[in-house]
N, C-alpha and C. Protein backbone atom coordinates (compact mmCIF):
# COMPACT_ATOMS: atom_id res chain seq x y z
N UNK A 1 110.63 100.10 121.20
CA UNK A 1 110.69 100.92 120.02
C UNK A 1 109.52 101.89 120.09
N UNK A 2 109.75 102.99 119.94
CA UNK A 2 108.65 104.11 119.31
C UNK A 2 108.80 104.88 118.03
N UNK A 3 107.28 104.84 117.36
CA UNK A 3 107.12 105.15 116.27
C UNK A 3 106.31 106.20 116.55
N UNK A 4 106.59 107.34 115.98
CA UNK A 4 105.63 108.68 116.06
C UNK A 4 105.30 109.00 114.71
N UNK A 5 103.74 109.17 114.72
CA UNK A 5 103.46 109.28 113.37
C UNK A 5 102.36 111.11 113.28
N UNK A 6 103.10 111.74 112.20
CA UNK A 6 102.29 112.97 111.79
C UNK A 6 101.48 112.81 111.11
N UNK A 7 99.72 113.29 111.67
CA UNK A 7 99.00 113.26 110.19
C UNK A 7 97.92 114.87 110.15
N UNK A 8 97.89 114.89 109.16
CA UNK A 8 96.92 116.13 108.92
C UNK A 8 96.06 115.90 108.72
N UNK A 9 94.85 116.36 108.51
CA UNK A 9 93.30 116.24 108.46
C UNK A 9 93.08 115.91 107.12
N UNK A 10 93.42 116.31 106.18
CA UNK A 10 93.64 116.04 104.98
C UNK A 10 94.10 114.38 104.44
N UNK A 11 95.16 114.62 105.25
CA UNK A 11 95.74 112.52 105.13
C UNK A 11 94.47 112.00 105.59
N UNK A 12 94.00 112.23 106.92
CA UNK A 12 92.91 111.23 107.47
C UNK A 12 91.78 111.17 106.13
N UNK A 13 91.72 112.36 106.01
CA UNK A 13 90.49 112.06 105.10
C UNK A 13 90.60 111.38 103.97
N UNK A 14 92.02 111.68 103.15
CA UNK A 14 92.09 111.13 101.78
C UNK A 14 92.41 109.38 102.41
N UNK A 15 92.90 109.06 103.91
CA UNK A 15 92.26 107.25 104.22
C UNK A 15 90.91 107.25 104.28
N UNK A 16 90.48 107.72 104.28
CA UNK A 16 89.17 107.42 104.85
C UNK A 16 88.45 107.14 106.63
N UNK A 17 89.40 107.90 106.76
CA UNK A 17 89.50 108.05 108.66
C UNK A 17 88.56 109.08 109.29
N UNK A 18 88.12 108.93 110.63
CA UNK A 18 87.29 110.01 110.99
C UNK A 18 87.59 110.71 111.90
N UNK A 19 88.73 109.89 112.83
CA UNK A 19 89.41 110.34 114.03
C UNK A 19 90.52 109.80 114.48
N UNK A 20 91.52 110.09 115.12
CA UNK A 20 93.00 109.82 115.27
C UNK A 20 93.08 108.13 115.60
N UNK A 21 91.57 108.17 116.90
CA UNK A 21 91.49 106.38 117.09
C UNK A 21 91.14 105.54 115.79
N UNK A 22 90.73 105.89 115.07
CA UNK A 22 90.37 104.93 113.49
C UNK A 22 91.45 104.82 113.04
N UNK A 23 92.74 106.07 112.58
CA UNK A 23 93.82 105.61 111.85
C UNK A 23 94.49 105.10 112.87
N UNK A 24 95.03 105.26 114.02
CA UNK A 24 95.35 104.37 114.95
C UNK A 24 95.44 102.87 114.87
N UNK A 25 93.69 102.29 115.35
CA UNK A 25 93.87 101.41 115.24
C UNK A 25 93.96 100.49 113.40
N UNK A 26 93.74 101.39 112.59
CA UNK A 26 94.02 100.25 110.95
C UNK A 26 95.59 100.49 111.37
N UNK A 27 96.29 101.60 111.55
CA UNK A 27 97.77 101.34 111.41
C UNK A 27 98.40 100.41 112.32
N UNK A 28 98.28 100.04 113.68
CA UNK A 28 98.15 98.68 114.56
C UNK A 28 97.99 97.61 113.95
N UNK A 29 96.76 97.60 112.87
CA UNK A 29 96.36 96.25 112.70
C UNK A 29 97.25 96.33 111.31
N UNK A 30 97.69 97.43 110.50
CA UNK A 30 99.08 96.77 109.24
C UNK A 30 100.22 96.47 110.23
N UNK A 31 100.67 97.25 111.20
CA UNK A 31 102.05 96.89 111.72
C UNK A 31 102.36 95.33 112.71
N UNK A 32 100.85 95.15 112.99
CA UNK A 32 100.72 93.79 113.38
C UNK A 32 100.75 92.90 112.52
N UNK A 33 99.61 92.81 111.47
CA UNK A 33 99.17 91.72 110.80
C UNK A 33 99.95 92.13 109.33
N UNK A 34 100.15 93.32 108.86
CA UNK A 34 100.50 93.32 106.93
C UNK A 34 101.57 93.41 106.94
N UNK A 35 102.37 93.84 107.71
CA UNK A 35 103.68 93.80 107.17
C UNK A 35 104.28 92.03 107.03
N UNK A 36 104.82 91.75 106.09
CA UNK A 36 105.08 90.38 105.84
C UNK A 36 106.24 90.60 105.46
N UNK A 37 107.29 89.19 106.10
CA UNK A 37 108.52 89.15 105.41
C UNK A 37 108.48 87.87 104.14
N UNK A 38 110.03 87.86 104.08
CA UNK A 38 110.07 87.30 102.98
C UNK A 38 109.62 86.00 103.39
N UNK A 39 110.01 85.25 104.37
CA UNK A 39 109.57 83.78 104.70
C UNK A 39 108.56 83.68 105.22
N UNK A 40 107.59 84.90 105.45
CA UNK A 40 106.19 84.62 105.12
C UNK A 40 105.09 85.11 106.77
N UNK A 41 106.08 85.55 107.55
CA UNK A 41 106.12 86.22 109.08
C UNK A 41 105.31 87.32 109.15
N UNK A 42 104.24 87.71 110.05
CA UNK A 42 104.16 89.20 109.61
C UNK A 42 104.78 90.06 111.19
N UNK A 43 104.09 90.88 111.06
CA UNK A 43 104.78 92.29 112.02
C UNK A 43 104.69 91.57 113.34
N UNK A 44 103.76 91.05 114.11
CA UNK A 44 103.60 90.74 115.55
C UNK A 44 105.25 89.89 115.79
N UNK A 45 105.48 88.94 114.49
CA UNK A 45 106.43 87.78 114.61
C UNK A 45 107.70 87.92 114.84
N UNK A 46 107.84 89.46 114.34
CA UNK A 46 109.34 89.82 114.20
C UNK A 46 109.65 91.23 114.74
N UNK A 47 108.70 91.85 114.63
CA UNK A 47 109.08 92.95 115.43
C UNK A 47 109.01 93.08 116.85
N UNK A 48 110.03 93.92 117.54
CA UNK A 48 109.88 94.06 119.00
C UNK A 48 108.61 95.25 119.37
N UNK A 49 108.29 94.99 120.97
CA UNK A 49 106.94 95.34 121.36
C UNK A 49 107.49 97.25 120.94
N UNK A 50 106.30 97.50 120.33
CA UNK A 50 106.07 99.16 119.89
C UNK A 50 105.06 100.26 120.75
N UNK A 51 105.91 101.32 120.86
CA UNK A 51 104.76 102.63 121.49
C UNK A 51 104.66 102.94 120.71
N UNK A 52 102.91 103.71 119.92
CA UNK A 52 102.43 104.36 118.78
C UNK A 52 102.38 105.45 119.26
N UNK A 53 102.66 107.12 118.97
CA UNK A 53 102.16 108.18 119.31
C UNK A 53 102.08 108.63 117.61
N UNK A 54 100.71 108.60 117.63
CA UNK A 54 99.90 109.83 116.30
C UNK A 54 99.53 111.26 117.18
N UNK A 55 100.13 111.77 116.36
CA UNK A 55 99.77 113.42 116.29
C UNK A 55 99.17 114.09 115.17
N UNK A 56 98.19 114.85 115.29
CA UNK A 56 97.46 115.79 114.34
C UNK A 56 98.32 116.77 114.07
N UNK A 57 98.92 117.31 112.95
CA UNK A 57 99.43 118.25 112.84
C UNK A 57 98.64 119.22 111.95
């Protein structure tokens, strides 16, 4: 699976990000660890292995 994600300088900032590797890796660590299902699983458990490409737009 690949997920491509757009962000503007503006998004980073209103996260609180400083550079593409910071939102990078927090968004890794929700798609790994926060996403939770209903029986209580999170992202590593159920989802298949993912390519991240972030782009600055």
């Amino acid at each position: 699976m690949k997920i491509k994600v757009e962000v503007t300088d503006s998004e980073l900032e209103s996260m609180s990000c400083d550079s593409l590797e910071e939102f990078e890796e927090q968004l890794r660590h929700q798609l790994d660890n926060g996403v939770v299902t209903d029986d209580g699983g999170v992202g590593a458990d159920w989802m298949s292995k993912y390519q991240l490409e972030i782009f600055k737009v």
